[in-house]
C-alpha atoms as a PDB file:
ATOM      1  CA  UNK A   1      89.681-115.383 103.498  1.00  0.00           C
ATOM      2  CA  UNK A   2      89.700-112.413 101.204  1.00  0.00           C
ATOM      3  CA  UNK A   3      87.517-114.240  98.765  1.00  0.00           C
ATOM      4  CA  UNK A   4      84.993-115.453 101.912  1.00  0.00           C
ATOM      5  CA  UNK A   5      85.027-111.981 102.836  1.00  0.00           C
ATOM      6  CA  UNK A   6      83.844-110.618  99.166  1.00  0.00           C
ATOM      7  CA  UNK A   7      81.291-113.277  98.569  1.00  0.00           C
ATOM      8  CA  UNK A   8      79.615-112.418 102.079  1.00  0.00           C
ATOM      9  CA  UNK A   9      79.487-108.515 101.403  1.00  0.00           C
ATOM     10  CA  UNK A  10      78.099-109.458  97.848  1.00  0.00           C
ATOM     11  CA  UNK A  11      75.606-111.908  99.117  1.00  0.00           C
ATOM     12  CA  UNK A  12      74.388-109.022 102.138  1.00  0.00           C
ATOM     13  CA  UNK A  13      74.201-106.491  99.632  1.00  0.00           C
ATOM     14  CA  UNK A  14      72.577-108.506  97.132  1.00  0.00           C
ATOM     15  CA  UNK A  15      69.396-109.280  99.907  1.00  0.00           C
ATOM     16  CA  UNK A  16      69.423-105.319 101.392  1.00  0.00           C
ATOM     17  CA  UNK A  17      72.300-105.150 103.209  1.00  0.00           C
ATOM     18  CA  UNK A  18      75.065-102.082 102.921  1.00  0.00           C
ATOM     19  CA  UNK A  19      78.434-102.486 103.533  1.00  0.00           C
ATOM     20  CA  UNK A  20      80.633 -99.598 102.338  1.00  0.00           C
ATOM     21  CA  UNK A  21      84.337 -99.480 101.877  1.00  0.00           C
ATOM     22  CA  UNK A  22      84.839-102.259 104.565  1.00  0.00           C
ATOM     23  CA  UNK A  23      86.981-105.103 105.042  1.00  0.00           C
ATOM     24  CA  UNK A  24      87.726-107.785 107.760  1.00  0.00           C
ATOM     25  CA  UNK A  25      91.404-108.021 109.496  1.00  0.00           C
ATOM     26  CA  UNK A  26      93.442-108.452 112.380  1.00  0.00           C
ATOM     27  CA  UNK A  27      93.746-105.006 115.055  1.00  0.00           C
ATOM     28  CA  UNK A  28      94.281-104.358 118.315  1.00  0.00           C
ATOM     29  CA  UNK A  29      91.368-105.796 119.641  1.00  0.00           C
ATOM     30  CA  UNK A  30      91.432-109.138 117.529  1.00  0.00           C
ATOM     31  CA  UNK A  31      89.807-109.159 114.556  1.00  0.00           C
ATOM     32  CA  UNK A  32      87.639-106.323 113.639  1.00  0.00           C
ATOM     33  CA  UNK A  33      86.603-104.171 110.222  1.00  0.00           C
ATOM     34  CA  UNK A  34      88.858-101.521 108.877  1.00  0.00           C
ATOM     35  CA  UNK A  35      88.331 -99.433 106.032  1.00  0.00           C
ATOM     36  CA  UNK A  36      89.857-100.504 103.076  1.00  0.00           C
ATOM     37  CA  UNK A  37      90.265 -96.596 101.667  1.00  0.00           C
ATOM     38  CA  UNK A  38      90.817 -94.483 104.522  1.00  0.00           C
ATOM     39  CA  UNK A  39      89.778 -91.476 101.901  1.00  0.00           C
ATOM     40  CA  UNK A  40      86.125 -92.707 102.130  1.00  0.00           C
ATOM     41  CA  UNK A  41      83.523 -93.020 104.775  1.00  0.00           C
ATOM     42  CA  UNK A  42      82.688 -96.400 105.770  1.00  0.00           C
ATOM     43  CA  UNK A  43      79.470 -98.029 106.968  1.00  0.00           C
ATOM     44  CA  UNK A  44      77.722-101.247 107.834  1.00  0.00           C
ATOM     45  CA  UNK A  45      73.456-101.593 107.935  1.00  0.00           C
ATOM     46  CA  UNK A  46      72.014-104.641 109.074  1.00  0.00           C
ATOM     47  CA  UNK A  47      67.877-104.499 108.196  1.00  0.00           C
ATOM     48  CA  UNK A  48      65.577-105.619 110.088  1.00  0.00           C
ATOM     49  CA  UNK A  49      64.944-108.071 106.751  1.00  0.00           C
ATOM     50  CA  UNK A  50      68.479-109.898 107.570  1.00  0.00           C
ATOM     51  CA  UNK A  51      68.482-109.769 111.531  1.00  0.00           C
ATOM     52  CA  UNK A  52      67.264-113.565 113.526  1.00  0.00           C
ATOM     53  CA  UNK A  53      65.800-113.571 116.521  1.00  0.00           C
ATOM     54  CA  UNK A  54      68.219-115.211 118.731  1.00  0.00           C
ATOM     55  CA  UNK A  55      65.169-117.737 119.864  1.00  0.00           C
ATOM     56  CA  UNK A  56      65.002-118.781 116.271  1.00  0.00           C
ATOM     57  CA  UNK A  57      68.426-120.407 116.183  1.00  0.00           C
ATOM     58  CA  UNK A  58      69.746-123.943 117.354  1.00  0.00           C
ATOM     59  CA  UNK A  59      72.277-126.402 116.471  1.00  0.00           C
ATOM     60  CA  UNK A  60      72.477-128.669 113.435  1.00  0.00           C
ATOM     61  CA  UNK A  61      75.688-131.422 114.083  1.00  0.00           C
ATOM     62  CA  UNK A  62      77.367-128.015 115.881  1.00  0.00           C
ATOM     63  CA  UNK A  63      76.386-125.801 113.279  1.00  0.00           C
ATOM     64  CA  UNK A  64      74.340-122.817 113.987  1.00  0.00           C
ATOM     65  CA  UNK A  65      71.537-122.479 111.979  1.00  0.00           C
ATOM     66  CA  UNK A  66      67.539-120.888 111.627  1.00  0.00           C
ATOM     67  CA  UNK A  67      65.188-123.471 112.606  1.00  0.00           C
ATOM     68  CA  UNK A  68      63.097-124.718 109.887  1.00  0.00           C
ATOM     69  CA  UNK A  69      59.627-123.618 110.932  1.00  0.00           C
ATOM     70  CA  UNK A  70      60.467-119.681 111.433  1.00  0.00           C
ATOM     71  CA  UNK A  71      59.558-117.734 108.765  1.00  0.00           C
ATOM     72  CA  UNK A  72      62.677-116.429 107.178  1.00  0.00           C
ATOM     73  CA  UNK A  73      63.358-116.247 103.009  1.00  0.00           C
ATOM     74  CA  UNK A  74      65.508-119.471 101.886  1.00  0.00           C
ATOM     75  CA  UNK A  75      68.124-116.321 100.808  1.00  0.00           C
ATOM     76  CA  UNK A  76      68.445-115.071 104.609  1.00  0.00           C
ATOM     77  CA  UNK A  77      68.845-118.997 105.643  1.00  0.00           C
ATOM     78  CA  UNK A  78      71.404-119.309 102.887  1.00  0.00           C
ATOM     79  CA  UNK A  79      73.597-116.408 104.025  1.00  0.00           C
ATOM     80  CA  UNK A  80      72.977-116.729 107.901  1.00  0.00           C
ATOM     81  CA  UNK A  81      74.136-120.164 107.592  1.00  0.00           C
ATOM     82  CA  UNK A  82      77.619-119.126 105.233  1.00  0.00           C
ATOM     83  CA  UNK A  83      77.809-116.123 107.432  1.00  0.00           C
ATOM     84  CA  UNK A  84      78.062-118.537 111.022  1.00  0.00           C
ATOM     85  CA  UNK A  85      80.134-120.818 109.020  1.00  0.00           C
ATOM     86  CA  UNK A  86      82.803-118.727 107.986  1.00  0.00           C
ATOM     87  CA  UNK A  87      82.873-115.620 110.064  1.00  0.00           C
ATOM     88  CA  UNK A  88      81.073-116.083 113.456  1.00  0.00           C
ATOM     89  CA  UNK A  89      80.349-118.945 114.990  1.00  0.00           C
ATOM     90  CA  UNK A  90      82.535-121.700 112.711  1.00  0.00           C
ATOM     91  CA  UNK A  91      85.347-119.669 112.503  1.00  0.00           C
ATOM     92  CA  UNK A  92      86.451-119.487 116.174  1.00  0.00           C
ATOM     93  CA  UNK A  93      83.738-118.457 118.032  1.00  0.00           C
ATOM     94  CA  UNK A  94      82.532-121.321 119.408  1.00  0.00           C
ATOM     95  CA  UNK A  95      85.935-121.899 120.530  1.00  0.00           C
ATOM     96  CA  UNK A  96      86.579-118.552 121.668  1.00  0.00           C
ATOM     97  CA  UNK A  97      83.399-119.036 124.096  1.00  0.00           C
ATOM     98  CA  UNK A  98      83.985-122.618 125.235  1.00  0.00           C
ATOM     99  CA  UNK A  99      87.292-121.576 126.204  1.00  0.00           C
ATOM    100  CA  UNK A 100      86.370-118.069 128.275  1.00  0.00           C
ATOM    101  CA  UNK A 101      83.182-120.820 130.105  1.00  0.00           C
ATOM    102  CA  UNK A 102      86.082-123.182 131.029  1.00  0.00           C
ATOM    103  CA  UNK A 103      87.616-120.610 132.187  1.00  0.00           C
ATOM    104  CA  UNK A 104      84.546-119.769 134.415  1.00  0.00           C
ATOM    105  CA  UNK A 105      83.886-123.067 135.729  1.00  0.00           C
ATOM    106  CA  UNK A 106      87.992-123.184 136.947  1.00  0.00           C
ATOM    107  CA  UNK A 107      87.389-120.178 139.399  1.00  0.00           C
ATOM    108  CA  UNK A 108      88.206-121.497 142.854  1.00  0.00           C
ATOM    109  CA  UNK A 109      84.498-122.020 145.332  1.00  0.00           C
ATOM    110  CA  UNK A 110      85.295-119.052 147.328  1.00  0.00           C
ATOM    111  CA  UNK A 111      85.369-116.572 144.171  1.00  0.00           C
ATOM    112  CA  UNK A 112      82.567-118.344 142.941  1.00  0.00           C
ATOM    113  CA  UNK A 113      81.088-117.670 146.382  1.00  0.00           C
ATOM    114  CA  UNK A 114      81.674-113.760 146.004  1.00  0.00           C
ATOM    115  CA  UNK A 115      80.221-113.589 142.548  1.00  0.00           C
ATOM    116  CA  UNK A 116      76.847-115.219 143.506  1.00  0.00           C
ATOM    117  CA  UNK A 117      76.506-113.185 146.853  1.00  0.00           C
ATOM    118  CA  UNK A 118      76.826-109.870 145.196  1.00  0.00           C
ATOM    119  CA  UNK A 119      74.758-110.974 142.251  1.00  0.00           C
ATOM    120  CA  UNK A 120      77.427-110.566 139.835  1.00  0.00           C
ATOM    121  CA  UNK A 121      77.361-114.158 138.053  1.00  0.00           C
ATOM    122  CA  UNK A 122      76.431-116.990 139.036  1.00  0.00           C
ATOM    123  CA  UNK A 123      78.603-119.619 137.610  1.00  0.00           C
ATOM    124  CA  UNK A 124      76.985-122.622 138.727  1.00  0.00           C
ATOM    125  CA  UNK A 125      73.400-121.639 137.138  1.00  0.00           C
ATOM    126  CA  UNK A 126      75.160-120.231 134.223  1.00  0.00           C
ATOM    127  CA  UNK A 127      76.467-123.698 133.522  1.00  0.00           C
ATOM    128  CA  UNK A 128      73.352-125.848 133.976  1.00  0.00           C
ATOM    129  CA  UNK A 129      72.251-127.755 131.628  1.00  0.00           C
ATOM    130  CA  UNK A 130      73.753-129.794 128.173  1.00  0.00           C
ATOM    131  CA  UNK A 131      77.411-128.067 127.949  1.00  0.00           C
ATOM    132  CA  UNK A 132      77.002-127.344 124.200  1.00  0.00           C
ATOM    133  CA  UNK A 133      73.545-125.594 124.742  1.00  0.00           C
ATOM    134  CA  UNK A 134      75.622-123.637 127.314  1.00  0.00           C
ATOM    135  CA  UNK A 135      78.132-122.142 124.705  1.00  0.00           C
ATOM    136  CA  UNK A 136      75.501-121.803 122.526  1.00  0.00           C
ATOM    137  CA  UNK A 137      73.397-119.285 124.666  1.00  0.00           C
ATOM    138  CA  UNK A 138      76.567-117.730 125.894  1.00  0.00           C
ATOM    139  CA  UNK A 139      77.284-116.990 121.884  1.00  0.00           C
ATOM    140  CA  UNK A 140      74.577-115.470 121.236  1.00  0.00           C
ATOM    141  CA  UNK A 141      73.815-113.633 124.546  1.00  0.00           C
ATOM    142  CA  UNK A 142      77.256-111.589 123.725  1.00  0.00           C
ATOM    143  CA  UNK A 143      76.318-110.786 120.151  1.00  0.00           C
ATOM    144  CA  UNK A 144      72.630-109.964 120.430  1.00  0.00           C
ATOM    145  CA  UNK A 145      71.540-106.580 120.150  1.00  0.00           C
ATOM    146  CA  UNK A 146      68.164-105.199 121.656  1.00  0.00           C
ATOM    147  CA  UNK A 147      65.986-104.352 118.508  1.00  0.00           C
ATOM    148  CA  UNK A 148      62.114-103.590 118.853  1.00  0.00           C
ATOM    149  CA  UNK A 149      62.548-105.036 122.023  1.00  0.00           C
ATOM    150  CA  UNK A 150      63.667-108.348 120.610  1.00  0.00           C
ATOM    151  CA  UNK A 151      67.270-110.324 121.058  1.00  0.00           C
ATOM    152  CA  UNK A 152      68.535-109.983 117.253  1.00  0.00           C
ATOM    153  CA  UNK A 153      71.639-111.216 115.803  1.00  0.00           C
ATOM    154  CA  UNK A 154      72.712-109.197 112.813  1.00  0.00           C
ATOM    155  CA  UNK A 155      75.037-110.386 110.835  1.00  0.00           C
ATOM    156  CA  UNK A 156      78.313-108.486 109.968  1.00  0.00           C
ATOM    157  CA  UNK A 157      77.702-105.532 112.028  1.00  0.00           C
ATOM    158  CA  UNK A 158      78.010-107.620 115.246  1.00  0.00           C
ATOM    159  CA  UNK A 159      82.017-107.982 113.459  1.00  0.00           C
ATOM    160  CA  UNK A 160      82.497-104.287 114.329  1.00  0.00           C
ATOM    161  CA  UNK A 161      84.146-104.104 117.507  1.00  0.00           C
ATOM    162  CA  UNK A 162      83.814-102.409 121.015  1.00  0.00           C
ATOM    163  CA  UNK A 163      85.245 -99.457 122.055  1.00  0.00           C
ATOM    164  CA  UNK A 164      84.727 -97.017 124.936  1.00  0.00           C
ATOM    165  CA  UNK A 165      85.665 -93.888 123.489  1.00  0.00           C
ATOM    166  CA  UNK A 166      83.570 -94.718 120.271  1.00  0.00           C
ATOM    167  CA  UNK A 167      80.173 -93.318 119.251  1.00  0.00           C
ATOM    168  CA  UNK A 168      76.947 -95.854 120.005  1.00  0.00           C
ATOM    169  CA  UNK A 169      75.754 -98.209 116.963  1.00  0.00           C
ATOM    170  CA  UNK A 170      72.955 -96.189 115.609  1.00  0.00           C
ATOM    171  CA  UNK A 171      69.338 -97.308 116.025  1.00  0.00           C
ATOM    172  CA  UNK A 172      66.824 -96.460 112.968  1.00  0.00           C
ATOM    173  CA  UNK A 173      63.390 -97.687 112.116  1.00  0.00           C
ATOM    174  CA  UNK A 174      64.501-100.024 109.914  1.00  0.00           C
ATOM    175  CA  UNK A 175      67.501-101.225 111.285  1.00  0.00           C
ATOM    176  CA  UNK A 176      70.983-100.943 112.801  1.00  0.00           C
ATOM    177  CA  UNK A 177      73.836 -99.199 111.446  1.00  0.00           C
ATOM    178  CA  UNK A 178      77.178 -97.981 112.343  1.00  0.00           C
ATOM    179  CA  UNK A 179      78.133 -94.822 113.662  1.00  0.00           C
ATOM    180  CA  UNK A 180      78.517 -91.856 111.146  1.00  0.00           C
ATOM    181  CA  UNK A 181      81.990 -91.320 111.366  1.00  0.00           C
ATOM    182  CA  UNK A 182      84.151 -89.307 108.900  1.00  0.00           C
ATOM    183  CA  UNK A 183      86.736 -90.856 106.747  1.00  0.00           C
ATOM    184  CA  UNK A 184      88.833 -93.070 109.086  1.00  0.00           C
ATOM    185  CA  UNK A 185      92.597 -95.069 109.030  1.00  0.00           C
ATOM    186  CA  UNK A 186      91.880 -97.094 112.065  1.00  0.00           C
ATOM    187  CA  UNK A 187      89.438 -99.789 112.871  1.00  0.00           C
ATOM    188  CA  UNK A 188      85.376 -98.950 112.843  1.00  0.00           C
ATOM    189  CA  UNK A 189      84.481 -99.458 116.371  1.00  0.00           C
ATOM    190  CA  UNK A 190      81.246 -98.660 118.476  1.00  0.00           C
ATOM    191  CA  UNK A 191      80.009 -98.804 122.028  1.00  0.00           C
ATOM    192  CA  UNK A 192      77.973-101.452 122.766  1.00  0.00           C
ATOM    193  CA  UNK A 193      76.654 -99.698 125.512  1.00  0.00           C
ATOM    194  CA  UNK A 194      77.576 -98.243 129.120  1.00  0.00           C
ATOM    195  CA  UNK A 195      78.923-100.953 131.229  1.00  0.00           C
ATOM    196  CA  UNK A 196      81.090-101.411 134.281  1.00  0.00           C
ATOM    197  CA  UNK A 197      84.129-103.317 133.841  1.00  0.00           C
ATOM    198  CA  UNK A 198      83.063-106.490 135.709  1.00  0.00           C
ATOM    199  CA  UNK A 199      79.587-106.609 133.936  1.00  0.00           C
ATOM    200  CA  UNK A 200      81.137-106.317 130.561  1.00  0.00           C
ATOM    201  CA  UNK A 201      83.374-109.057 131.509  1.00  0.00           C
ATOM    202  CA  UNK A 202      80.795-111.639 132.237  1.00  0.00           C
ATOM    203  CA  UNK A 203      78.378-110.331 129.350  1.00  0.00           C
ATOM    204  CA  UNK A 204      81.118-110.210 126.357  1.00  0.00           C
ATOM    205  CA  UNK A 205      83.348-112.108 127.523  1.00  0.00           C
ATOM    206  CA  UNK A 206      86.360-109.682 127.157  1.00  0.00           C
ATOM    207  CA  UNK A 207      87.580-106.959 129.961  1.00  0.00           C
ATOM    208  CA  UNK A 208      87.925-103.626 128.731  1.00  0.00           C
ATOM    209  CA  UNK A 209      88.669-100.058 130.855  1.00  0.00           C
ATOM    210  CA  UNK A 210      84.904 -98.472 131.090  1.00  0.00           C
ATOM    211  CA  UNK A 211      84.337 -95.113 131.713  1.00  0.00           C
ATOM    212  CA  UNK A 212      82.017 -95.284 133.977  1.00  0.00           C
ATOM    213  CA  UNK A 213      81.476 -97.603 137.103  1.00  0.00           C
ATOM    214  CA  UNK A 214      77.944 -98.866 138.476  1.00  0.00           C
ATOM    215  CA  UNK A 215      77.310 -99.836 141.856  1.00  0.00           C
ATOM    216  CA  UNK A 216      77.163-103.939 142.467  1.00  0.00           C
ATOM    217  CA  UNK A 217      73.653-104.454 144.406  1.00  0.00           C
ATOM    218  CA  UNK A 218      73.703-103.214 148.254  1.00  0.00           C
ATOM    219  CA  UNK A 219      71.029-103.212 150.867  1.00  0.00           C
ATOM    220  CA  UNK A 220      71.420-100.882 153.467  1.00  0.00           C
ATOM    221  CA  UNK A 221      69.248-100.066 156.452  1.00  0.00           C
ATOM    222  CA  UNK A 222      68.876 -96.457 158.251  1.00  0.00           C
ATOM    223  CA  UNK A 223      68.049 -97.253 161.397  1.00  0.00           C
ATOM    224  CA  UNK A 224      67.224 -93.896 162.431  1.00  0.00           C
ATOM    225  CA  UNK A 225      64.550 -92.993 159.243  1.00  0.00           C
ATOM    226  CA  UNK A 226      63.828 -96.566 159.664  1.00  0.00           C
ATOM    227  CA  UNK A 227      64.203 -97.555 156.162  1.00  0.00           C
ATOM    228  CA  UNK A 228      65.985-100.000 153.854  1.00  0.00           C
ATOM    229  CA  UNK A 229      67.331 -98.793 150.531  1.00  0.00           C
ATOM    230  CA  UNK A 230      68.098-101.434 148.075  1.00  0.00           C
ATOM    231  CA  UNK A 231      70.021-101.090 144.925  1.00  0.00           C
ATOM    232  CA  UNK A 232      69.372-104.122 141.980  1.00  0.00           C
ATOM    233  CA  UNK A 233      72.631-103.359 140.735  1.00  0.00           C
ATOM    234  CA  UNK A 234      72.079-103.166 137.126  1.00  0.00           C
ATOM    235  CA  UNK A 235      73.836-100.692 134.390  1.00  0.00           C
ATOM    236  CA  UNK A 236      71.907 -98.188 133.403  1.00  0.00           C
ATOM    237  CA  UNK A 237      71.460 -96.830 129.817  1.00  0.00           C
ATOM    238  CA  UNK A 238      69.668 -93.276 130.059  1.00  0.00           C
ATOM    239  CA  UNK A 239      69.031 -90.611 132.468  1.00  0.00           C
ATOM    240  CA  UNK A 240      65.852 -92.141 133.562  1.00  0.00           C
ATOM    241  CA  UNK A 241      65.621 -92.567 137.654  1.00  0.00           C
ATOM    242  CA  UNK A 242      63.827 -95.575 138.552  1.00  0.00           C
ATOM    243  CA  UNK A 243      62.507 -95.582 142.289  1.00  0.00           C
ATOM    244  CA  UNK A 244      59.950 -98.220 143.381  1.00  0.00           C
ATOM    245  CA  UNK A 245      58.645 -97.500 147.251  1.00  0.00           C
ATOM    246  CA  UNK A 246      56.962-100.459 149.518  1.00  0.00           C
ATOM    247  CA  UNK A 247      56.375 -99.818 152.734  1.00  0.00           C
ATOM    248  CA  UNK A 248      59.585 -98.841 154.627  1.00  0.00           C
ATOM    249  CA  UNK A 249      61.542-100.382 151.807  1.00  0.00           C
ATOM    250  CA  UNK A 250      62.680 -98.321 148.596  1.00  0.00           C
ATOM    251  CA  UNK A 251      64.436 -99.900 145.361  1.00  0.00           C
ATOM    252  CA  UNK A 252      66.235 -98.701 142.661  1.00  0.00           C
ATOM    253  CA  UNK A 253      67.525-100.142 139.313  1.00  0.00           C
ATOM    254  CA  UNK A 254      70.953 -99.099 139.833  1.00  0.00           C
ATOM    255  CA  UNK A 255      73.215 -96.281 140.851  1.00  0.00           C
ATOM    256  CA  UNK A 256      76.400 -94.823 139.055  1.00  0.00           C
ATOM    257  CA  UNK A 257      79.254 -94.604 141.339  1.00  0.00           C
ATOM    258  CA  UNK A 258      82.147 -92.940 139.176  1.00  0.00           C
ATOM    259  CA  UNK A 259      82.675 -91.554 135.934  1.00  0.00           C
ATOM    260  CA  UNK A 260      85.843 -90.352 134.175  1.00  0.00           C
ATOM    261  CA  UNK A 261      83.806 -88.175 131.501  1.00  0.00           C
ATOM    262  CA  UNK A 262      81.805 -86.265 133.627  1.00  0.00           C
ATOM    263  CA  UNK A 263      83.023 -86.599 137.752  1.00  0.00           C
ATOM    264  CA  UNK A 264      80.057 -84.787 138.955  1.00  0.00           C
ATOM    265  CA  UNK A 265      77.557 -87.252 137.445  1.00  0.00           C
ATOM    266  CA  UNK A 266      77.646 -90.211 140.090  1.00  0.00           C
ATOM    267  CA  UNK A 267      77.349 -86.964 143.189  1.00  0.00           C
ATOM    268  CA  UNK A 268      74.639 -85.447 141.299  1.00  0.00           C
ATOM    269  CA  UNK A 269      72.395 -88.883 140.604  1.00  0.00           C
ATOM    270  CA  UNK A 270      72.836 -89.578 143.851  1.00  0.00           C
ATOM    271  CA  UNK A 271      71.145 -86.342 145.393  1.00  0.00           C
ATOM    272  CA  UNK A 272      68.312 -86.502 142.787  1.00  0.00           C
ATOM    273  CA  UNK A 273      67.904 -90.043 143.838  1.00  0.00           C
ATOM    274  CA  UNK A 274      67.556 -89.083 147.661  1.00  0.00           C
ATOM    275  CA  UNK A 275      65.315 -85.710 146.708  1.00  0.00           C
ATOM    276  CA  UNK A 276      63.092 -88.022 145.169  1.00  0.00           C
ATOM    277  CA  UNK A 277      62.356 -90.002 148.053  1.00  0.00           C
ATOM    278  CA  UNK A 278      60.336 -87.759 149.622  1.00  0.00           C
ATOM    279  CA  UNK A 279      63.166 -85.795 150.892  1.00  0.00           C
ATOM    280  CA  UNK A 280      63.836 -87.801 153.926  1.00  0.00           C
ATOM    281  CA  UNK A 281      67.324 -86.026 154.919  1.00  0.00           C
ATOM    282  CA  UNK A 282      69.111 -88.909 154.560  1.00  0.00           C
ATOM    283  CA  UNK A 283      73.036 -88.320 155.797  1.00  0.00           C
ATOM    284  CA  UNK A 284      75.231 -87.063 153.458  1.00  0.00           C
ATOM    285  CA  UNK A 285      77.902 -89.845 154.367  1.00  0.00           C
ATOM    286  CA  UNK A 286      75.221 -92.298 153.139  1.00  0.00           C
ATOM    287  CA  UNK A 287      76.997 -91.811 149.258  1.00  0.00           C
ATOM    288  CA  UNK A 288      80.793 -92.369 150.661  1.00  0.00           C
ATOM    289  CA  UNK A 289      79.362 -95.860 152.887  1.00  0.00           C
ATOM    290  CA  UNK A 290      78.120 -97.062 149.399  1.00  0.00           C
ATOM    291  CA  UNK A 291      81.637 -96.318 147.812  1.00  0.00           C
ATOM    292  CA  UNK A 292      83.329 -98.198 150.596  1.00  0.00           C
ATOM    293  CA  UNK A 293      81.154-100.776 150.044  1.00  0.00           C
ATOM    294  CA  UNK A 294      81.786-101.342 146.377  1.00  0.00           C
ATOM    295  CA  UNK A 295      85.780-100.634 146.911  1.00  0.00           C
ATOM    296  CA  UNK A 296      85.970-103.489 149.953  1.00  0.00           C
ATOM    297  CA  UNK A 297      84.042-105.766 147.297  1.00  0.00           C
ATOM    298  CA  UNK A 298      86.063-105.378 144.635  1.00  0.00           C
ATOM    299  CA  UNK A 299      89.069-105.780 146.839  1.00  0.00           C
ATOM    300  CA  UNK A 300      87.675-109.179 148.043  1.00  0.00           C
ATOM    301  CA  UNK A 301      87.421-110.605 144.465  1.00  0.00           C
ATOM    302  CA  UNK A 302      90.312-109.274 143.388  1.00  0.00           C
ATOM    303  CA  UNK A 303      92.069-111.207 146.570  1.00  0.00           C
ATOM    304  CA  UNK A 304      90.604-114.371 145.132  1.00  0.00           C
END
């Protein structure tokens, strides 16, 4: 493996990659990158050059490779298809994923019932299809990262593993890089991005304690303003407050319902939300109902 593992960094460097004082081995979180002189900064770049649309990718006899019509340089074809071979996809992670789906599809009907009602997964749409074209798009849908508003796998930085109390992968013109982190002795890590625990679950694949908690979607009515406010129930990534108004019924993208960084946060969305729409003096108990709701949920699924 140690030999794999130098040939790959050569070959990435060689066509513009950077890969500094990195190497590949078994952590705490499975296998992840660790410096190999914890004296010396390390780093990982992926450019734009060596990242593949996750579109542009199928099987060939199981193995993942570009399709032959997208215009990529025989050199990024070369190392995508060594890279999948010995470090992503043909070295466990097609197993890893066929496993965590069969997994899925075990879930008794009632739990399966509970996911689909509260739009959480739906297990039985997830699965449609050819099986292996399911693990495929399962794959990649974990590893992709959002670039120029794209689906783009990038090889060796998608290696670097999750963590919640690590800095976000960094986002540049050209391409995607690692956090800047001083000289470390433990494993590089980043955050993919904020997530609730159940979300991350069904998106990665792995469960992990968040720090923050969004609400799962809700519809409620108040009667007396004669209004329905319904919630989408997706994650959300900035401070951005998205509020969409149609006749007596108002939307929103999603709604942060706890936070152990900042305990204030979820209260004070939640009041800018409801100044926002028009100042309707909606009850104040309206925020504890939605908690309720999410806790009696949660308990249900966790019952099953």
């Amino acid at each position: 493996m140690a030999k794999k593992w130098h040939n790959l960094i050569a070959e990435f460097r060689k066509i513009g990659g950077i890969a500094d004082n990195v190497c590949q081995k078994e952590g705490a979180n499975g296998r992840g990158i660790f410096p190999v002189d914890s004296q010396k900064k390390s780093k990982i770049y992926t450019p734009y050059t060596l990242m593949v649309n996750k579109d542009d990718i199928y099987l060939d006899d199981n193995n993942l490779r570009i399709m032959e019509d997208k215009k990529y340089s025989q050199d990024v074809k070369s190392f995508f298809s060594y890279y999948q071979d010995n470090f992503s996809w043909g070295e466990g992670g097609r197993e890893a994923t066929e496993f965590f789906e069969k997994g899925l599809s075990l879930f008794n009907p009632e739990l399966k019932r509970l996911l689909k009602q509260h739009s959480i997964v739906d297990i039985k749409k997830r699965h449609e299809g050819k099986w292996n074209d399911v693990i495929l798009n399962q794959f990649l849908n974990a590893r992709a990262f959002k670039f120029r508003k794209c689906s783009m796998i990038c090889p060796v930085l998608e290696l670097v593993n999750h963590e919640v109390i690590s800095l976000p992968f960094i986002v540049r013109q050209g391409g995607i890089s690692t956090p800047n982190y001083p000289p470390l002795n433990t494993e590089v890590t980043h955050n993919y991005s904020p997530k609730s625990s159940l979300s991350r679950f069904f998106t990665y694949g792995f469960f992990c304690k968040e720090t923050i908690v969004f609400s799962i979607p809700f519809n409620i009515n108040i009667k007396e303003k004669g209004i329905n406010i319904f919630c989408k129930g997706n994650d959300i990534t900035d401070d951005s407050i998205k509020i969409e108004r149609s006749g007596n019924k108002i939307s929103i993208e999603g709604l942060p319902i706890a936070d152990t960084n900042n305990q204030q946060l979820p209260v004070n969305y939640f009041n800018e939300l409801i100044k926002r729409i028009d100042d309707i003096n909606i009850r104040t108990d309206l925020f504890l109902r939605i908690i309720e709701l999410n806790i009696s949920t949660r308990k249900n699924i966790l019952k099953q």
